[in-house]
Structures are given as C-alpha cells and as structure tokens.
PDB file of N, CA and C in Angstrom:
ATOM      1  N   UNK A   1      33.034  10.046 -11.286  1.00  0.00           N
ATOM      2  CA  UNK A   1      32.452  10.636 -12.484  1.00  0.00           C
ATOM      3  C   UNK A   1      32.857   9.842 -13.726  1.00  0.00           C
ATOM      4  N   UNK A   2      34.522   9.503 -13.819  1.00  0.00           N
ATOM      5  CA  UNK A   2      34.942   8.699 -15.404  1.00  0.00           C
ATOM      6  C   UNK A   2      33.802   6.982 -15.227  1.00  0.00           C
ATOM      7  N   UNK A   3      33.457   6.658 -14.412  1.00  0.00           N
ATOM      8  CA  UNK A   3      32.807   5.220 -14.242  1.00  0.00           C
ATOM      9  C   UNK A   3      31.678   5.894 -14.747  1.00  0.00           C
ATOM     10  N   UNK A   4      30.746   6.889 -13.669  1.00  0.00           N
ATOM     11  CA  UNK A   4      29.387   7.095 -14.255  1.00  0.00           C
ATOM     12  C   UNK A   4      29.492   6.974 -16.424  1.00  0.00           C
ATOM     13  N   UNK A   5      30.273   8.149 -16.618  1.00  0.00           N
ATOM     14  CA  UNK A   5      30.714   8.079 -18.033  1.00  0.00           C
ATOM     15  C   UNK A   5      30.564   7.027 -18.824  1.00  0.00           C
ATOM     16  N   UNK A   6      31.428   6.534 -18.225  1.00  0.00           N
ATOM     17  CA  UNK A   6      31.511   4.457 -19.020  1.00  0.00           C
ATOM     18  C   UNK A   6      30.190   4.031 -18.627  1.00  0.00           C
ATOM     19  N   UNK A   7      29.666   4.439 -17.821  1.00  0.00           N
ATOM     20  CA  UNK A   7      28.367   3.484 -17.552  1.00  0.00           C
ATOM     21  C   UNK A   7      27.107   3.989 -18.557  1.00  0.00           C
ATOM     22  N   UNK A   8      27.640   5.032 -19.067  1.00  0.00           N
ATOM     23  CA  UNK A   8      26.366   5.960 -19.809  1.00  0.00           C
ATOM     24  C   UNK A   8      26.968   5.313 -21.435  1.00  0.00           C
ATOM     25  N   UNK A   9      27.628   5.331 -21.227  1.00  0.00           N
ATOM     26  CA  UNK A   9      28.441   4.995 -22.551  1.00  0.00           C
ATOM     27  C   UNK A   9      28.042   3.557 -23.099  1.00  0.00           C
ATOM     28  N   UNK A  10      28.171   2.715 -21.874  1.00  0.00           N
ATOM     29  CA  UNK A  10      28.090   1.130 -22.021  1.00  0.00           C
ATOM     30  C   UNK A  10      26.155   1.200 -22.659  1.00  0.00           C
ATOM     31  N   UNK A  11      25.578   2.011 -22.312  1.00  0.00           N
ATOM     32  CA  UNK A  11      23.797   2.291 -22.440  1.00  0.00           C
ATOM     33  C   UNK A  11      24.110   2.273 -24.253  1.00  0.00           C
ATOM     34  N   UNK A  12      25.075   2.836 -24.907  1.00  0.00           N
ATOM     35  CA  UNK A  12      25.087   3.295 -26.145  1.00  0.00           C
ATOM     36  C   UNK A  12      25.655   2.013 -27.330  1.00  0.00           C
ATOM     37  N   UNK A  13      26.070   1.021 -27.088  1.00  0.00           N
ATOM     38  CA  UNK A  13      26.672  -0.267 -26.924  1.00  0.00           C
ATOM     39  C   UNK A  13      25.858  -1.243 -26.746  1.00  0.00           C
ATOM     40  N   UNK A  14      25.879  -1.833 -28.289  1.00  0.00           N
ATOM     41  CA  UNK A  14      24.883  -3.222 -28.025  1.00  0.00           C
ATOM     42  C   UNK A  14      25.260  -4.357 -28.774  1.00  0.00           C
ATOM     43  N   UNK A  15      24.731  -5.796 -28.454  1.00  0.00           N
ATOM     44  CA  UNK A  15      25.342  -6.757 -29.324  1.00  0.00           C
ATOM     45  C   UNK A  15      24.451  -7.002 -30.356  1.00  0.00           C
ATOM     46  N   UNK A  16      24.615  -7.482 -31.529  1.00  0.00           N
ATOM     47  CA  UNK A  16      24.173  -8.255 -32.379  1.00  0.00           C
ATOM     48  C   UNK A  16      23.578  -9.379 -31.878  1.00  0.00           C
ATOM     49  N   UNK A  17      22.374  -9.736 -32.510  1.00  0.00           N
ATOM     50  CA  UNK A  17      21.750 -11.373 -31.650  1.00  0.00           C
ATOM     51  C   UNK A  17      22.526 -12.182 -32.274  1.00  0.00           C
ATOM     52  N   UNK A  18      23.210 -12.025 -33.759  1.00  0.00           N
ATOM     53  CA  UNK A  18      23.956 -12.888 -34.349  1.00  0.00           C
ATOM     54  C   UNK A  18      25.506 -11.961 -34.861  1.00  0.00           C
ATOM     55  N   UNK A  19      26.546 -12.402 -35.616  1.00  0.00           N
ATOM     56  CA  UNK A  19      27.199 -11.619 -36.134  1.00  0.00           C
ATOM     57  C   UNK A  19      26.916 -11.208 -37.260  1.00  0.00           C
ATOM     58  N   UNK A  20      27.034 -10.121 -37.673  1.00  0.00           N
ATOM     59  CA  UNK A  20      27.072  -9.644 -38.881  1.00  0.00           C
ATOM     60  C   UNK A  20      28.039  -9.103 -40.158  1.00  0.00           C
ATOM     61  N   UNK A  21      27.985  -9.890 -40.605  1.00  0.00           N
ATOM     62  CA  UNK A  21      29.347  -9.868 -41.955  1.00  0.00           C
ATOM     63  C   UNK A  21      28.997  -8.811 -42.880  1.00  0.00           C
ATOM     64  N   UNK A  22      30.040  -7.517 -43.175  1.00  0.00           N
ATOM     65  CA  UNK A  22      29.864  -6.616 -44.081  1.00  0.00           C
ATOM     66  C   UNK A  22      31.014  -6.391 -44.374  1.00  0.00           C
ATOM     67  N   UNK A  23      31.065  -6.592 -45.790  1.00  0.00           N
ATOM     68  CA  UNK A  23      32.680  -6.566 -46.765  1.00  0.00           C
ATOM     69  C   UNK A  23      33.249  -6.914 -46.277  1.00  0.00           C
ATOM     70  N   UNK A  24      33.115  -8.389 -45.528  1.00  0.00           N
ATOM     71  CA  UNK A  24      34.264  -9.443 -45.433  1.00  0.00           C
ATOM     72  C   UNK A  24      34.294  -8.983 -43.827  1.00  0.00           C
ATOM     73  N   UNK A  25      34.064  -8.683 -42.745  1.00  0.00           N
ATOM     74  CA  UNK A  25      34.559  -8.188 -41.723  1.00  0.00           C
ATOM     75  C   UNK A  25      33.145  -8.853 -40.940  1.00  0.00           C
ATOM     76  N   UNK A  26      33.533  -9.366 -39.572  1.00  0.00           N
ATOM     77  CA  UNK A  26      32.625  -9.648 -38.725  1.00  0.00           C
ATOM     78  C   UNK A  26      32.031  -8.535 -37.778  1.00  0.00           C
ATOM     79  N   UNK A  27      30.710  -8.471 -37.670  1.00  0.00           N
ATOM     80  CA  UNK A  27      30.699  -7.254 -36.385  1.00  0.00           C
ATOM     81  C   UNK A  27      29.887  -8.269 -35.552  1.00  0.00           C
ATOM     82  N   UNK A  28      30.088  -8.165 -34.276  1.00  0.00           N
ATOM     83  CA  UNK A  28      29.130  -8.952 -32.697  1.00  0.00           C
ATOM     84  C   UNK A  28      28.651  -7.136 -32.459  1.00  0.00           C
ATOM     85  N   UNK A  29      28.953  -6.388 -32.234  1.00  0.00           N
ATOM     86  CA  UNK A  29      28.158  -5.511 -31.538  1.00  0.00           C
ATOM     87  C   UNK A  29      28.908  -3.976 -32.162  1.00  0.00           C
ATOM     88  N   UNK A  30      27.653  -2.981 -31.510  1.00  0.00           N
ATOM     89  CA  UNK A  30      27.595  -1.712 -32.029  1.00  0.00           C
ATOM     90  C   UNK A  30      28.176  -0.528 -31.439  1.00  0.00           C
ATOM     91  N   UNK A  31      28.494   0.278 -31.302  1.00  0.00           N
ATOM     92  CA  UNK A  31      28.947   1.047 -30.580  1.00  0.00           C
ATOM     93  C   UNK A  31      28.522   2.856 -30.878  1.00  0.00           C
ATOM     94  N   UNK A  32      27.573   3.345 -30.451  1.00  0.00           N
ATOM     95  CA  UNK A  32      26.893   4.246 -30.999  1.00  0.00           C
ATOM     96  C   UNK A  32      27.537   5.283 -29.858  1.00  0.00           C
ATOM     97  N   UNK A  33      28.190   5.374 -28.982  1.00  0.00           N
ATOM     98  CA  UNK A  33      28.278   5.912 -27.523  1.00  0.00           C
ATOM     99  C   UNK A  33      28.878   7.710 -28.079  1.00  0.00           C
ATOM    100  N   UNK A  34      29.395   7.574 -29.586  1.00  0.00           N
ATOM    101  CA  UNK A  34      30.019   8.888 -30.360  1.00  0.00           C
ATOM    102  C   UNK A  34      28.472   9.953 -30.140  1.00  0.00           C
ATOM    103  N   UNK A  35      27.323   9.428 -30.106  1.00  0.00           N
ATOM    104  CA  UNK A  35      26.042  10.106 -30.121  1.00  0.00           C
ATOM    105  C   UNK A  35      26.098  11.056 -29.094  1.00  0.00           C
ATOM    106  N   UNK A  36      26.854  11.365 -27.936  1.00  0.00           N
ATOM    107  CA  UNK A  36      26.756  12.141 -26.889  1.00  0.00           C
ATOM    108  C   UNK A  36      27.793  13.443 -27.385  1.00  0.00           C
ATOM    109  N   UNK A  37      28.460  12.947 -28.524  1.00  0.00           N
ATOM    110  CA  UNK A  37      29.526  14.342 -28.858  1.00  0.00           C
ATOM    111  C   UNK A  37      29.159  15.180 -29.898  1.00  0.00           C
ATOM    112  N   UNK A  38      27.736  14.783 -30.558  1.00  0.00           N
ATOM    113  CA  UNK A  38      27.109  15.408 -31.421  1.00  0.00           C
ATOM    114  C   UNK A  38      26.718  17.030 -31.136  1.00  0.00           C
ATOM    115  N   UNK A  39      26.478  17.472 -31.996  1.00  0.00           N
ATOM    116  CA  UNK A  39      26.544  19.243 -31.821  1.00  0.00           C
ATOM    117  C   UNK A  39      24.934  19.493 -32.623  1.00  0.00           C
ATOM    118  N   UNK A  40      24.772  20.760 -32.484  1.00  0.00           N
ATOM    119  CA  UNK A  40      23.476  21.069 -33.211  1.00  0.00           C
ATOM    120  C   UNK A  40      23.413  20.542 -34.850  1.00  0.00           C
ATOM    121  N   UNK A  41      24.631  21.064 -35.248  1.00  0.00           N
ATOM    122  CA  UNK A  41      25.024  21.129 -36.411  1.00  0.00           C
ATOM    123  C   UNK A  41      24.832  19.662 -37.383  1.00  0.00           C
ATOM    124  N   UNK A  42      25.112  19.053 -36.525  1.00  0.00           N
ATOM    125  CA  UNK A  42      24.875  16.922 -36.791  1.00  0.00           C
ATOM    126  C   UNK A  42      23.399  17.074 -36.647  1.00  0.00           C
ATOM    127  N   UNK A  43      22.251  17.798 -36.072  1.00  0.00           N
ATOM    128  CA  UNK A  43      21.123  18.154 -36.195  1.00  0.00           C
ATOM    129  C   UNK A  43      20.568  18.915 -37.616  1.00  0.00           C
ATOM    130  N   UNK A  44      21.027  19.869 -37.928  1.00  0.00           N
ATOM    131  CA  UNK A  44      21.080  20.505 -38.895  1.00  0.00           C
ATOM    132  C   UNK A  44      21.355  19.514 -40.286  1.00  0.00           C
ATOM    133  N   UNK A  45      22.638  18.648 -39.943  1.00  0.00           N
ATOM    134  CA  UNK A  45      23.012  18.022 -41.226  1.00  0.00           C
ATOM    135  C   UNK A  45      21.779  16.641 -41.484  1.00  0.00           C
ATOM    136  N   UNK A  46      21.506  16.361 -40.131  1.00  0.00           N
ATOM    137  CA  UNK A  46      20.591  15.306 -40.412  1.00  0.00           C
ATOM    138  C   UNK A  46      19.472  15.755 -41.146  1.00  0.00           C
ATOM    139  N   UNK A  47      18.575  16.913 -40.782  1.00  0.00           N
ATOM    140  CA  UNK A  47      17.855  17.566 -41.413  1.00  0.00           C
ATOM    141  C   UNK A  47      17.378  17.564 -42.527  1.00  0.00           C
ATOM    142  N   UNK A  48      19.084  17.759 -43.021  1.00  0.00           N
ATOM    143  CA  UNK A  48      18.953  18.459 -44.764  1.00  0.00           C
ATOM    144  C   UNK A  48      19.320  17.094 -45.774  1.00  0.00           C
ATOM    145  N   UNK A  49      19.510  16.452 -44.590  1.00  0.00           N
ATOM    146  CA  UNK A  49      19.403  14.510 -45.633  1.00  0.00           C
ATOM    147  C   UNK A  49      18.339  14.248 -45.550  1.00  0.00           C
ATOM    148  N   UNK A  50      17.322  14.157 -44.450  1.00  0.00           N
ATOM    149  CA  UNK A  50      15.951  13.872 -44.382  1.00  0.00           C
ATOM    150  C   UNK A  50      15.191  14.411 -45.697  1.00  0.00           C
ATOM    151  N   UNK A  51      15.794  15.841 -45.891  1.00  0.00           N
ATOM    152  CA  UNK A  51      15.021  16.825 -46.734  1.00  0.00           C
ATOM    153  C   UNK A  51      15.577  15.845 -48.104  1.00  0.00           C
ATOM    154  N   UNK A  52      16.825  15.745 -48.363  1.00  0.00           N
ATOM    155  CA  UNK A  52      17.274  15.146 -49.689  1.00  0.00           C
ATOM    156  C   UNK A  52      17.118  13.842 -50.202  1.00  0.00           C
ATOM    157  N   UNK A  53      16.337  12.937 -49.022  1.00  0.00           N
ATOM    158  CA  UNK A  53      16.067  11.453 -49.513  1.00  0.00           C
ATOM    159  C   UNK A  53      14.711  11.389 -49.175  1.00  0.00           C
ATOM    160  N   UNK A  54      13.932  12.537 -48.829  1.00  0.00           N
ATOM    161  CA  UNK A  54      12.576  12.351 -48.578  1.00  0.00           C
ATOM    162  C   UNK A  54      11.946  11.356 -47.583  1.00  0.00           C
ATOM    163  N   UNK A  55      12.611  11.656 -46.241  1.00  0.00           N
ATOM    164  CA  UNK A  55      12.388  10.957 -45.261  1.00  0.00           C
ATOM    165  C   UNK A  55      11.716  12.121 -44.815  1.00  0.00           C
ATOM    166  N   UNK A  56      10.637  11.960 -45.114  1.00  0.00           N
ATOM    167  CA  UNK A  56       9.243  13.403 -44.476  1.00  0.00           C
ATOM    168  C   UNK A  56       8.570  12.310 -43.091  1.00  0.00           C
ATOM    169  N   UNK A  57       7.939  13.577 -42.671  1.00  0.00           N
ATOM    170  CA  UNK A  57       6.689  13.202 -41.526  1.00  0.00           C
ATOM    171  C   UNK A  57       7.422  13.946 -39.993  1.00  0.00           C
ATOM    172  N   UNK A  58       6.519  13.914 -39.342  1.00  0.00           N
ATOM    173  CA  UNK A  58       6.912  15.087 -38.204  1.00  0.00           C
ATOM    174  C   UNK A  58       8.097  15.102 -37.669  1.00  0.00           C
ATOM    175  N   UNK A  59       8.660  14.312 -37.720  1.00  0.00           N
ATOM    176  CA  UNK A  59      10.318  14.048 -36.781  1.00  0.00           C
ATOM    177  C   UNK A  59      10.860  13.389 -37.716  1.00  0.00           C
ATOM    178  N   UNK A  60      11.391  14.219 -38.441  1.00  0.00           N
ATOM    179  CA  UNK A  60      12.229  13.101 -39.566  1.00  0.00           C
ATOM    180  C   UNK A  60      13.705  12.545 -39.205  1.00  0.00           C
ATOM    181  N   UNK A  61      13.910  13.385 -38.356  1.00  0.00           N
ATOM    182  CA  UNK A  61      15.155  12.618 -37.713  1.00  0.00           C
ATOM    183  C   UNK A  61      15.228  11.527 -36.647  1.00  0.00           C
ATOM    184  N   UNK A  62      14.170  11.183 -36.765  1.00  0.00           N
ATOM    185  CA  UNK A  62      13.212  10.101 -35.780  1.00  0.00           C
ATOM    186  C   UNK A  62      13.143   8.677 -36.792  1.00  0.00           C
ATOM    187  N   UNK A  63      13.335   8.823 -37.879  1.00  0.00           N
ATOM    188  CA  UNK A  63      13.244   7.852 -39.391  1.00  0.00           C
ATOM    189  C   UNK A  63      14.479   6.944 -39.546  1.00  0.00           C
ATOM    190  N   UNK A  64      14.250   5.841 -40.136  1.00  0.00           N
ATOM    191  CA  UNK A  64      15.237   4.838 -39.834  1.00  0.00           C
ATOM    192  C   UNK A  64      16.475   5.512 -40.547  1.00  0.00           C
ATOM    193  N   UNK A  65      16.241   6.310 -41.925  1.00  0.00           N
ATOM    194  CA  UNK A  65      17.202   6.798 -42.384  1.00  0.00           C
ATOM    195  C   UNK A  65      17.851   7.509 -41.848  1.00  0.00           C
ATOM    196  N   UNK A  66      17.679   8.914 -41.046  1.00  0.00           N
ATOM    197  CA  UNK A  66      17.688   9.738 -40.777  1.00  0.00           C
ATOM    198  C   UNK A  66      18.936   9.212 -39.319  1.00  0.00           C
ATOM    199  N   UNK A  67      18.655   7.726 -38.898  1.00  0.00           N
ATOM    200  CA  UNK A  67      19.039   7.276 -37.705  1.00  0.00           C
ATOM    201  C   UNK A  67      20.322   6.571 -37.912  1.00  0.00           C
ATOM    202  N   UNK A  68      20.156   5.995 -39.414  1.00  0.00           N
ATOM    203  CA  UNK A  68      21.080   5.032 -40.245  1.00  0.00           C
ATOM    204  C   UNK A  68      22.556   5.972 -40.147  1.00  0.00           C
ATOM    205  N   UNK A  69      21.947   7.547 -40.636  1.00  0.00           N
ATOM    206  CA  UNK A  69      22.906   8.664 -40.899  1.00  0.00           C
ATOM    207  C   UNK A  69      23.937   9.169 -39.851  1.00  0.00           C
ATOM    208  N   UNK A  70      22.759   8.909 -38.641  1.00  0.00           N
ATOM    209  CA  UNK A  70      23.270   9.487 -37.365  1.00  0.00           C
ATOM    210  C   UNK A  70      24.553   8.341 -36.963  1.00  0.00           C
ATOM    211  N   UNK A  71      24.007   7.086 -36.742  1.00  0.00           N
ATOM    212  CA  UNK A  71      24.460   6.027 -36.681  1.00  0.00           C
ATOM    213  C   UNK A  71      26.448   5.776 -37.613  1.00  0.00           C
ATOM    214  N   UNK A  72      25.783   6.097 -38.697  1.00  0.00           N
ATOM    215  CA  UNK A  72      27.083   6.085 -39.634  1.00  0.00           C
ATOM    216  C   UNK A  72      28.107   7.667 -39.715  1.00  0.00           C
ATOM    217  N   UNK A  73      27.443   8.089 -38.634  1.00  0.00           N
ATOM    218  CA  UNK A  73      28.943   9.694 -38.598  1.00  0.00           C
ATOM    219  C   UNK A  73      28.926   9.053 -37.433  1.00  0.00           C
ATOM    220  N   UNK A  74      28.523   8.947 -35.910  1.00  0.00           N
ATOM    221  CA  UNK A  74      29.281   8.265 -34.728  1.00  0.00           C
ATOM    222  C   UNK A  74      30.303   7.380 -34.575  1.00  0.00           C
ATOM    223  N   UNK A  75      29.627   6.068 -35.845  1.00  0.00           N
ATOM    224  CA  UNK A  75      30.321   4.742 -35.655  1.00  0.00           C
ATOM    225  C   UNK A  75      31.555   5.176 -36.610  1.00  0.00           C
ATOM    226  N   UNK A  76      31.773   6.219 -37.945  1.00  0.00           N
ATOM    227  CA  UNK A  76      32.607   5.704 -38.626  1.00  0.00           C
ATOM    228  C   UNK A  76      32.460   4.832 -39.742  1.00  0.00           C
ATOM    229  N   UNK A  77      31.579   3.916 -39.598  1.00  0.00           N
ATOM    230  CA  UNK A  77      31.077   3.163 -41.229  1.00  0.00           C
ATOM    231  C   UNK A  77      29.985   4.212 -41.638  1.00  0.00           C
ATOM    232  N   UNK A  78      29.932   3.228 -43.122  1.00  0.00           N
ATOM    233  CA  UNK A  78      29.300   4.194 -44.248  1.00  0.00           C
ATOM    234  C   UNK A  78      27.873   3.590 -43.860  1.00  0.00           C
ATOM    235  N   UNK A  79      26.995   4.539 -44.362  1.00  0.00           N
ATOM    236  CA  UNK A  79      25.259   4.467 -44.243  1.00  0.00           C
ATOM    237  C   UNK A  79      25.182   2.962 -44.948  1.00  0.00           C
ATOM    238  N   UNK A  80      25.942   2.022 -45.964  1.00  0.00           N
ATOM    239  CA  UNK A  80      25.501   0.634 -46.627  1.00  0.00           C
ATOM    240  C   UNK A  80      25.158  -0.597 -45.108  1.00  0.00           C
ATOM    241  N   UNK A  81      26.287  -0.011 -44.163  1.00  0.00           N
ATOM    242  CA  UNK A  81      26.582  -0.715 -43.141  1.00  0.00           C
ATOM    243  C   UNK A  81      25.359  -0.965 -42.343  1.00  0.00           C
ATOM    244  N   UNK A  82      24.754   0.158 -42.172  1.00  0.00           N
ATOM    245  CA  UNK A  82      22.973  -0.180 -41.722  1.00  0.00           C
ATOM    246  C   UNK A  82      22.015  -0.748 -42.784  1.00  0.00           C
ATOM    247  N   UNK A  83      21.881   0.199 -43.635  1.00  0.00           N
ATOM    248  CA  UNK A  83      20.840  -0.165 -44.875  1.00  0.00           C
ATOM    249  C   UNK A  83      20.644  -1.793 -45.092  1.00  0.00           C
ATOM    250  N   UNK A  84      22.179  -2.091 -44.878  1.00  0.00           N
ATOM    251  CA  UNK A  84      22.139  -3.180 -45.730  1.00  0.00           C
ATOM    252  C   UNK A  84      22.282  -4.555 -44.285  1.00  0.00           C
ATOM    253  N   UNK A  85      22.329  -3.653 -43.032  1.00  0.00           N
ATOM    254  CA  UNK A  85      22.317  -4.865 -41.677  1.00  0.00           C
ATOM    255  C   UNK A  85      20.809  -5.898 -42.050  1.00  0.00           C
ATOM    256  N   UNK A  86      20.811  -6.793 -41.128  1.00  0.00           N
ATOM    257  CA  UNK A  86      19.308  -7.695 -40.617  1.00  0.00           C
ATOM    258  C   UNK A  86      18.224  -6.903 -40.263  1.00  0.00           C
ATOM    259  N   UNK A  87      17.547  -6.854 -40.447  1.00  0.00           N
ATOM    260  CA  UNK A  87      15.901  -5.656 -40.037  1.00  0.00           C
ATOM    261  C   UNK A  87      15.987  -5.884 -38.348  1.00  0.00           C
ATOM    262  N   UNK A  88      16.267  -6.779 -37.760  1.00  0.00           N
ATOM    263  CA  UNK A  88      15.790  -7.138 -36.140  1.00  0.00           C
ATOM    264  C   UNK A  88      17.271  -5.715 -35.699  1.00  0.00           C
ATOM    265  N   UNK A  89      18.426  -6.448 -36.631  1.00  0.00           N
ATOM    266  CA  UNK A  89      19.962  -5.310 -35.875  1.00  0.00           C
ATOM    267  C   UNK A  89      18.980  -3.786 -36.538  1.00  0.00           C
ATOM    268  N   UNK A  90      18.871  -3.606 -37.408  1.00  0.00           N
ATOM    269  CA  UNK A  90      18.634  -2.006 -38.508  1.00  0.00           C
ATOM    270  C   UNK A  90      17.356  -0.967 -37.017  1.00  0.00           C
ATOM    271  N   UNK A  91      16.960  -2.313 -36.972  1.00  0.00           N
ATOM    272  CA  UNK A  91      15.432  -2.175 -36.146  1.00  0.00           C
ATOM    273  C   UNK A  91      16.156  -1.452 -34.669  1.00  0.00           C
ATOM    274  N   UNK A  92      17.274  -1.883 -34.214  1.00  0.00           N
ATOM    275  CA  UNK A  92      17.638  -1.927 -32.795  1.00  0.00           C
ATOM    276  C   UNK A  92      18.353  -0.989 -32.526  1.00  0.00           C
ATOM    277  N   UNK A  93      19.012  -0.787 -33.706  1.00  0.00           N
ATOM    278  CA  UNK A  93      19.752   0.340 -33.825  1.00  0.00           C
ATOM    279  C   UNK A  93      18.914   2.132 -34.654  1.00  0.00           C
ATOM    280  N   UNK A  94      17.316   1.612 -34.922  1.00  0.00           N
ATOM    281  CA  UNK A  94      16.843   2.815 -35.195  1.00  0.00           C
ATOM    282  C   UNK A  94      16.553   3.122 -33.507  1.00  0.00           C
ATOM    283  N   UNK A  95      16.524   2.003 -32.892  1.00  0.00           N
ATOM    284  CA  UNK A  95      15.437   2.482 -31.805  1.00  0.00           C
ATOM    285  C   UNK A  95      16.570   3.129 -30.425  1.00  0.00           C
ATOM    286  N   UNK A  96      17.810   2.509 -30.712  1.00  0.00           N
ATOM    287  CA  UNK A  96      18.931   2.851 -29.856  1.00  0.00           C
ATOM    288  C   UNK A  96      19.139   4.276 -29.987  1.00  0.00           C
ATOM    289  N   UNK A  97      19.284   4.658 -31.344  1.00  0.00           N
ATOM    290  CA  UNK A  97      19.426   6.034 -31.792  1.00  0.00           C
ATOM    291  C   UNK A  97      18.341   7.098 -31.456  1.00  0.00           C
ATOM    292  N   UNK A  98      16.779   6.606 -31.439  1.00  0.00           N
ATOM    293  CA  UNK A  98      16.023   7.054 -31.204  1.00  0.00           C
ATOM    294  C   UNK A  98      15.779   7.702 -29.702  1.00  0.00           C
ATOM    295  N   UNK A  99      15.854   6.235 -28.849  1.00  0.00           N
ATOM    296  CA  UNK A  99      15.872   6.762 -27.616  1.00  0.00           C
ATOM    297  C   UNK A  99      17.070   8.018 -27.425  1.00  0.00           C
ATOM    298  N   UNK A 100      18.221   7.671 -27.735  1.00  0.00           N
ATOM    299  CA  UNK A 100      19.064   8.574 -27.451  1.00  0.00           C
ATOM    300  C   UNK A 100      18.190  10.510 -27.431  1.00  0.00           C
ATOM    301  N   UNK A 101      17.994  10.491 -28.832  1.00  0.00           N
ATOM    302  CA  UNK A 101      17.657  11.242 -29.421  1.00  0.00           C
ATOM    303  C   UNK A 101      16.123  12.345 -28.276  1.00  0.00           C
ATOM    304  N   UNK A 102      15.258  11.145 -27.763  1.00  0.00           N
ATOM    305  CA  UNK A 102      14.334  11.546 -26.838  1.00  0.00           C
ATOM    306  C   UNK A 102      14.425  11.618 -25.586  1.00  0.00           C
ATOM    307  N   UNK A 103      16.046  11.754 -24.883  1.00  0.00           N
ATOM    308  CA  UNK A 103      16.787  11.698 -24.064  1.00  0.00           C
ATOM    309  C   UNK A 103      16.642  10.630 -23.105  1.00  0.00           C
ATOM    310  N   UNK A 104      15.973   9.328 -23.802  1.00  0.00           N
ATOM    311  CA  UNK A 104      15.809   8.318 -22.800  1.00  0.00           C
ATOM    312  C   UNK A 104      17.280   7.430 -22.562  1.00  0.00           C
ATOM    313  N   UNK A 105      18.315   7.757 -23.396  1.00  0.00           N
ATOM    314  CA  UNK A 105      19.649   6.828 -22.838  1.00  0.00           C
ATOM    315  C   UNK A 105      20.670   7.719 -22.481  1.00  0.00           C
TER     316      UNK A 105
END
C-alpha cells in the first residue's frame, strides 16, 4: 500500500522542461502531490477567490487562477511563483491541477 502511495504521489510531481529561477532560487520540478490532503473547505476557499478576482465561467476552479491558488496552498510558495512561471510550466501545472481536480491523477 506505502509504494502504491508514492506511486500516486510520483503522478503529482513534475519537471520543468527548463529550470526556473524565482527570487534568486532554482526550481527543476514541482511537487503538487499536497493536492490529495485537500478538504472541502480548500474547495470553498478556492471558490470565494474565483469570486474575488473574477475568474467567472462554469468551473471556475478549473481557471488558471483558481489552479495557481490551489497550486500555491499545496506547494507552500506564494501565488507570484506561478503567475509569474513560463506559460509552457503555468500551462502544465494548470493542467496537472486540473486533471487532479477531474479525478484523472
């Protein structure tokens, strides 16, 4: 069972095609795997940011912002840390979050 775990975990875990430098610090890869300890409530909070930055349309927690948010309470860095990544990483990591989200990881 602890391997299956790590193996579900390793699904949540991705590299950078390049590194990425933010405030002086290198990152090679992501680590989103905190997404499985989320509660309704991290639902709820995403929500009411969607609602406060006007990330509208049917699934707003489906929105890069909305994903940026999710992304930045798992990992521990602040929301600049996405906003401000490469569009191909921002891109990989809406869609990492996403799948999660549509129970595909």
């Amino acid at each position: 069972m602890a391997d299956e775990r790590k193996a579900e975990d390793r699904e949540l875990v991705f590299a950078f095609l390049s590194p990425y430098v933010f405030e002086g610090v290198e990152y090679k890869e992501l680590d989103l795997s905190g997404l499985r300890r989320l509660s309704g409530q991290d639902l709820a909070d995403v929500e009411h940011f969607c609602v406060r930055t006007g990330a509208n349309g049917v699934q707003p927690e489906l929105s890069f912002d909305a994903c940026a948010f999710l992304a930045s309470r798992v990992s521990g860095l602040p929301i600049e840390f996405f906003t401000n990544m490469p569009i191909l990483e921002a891109r990989a990591t809406r869609n990492r979050v996403r799948a999660f989200l549509q129970g595909l990881v």
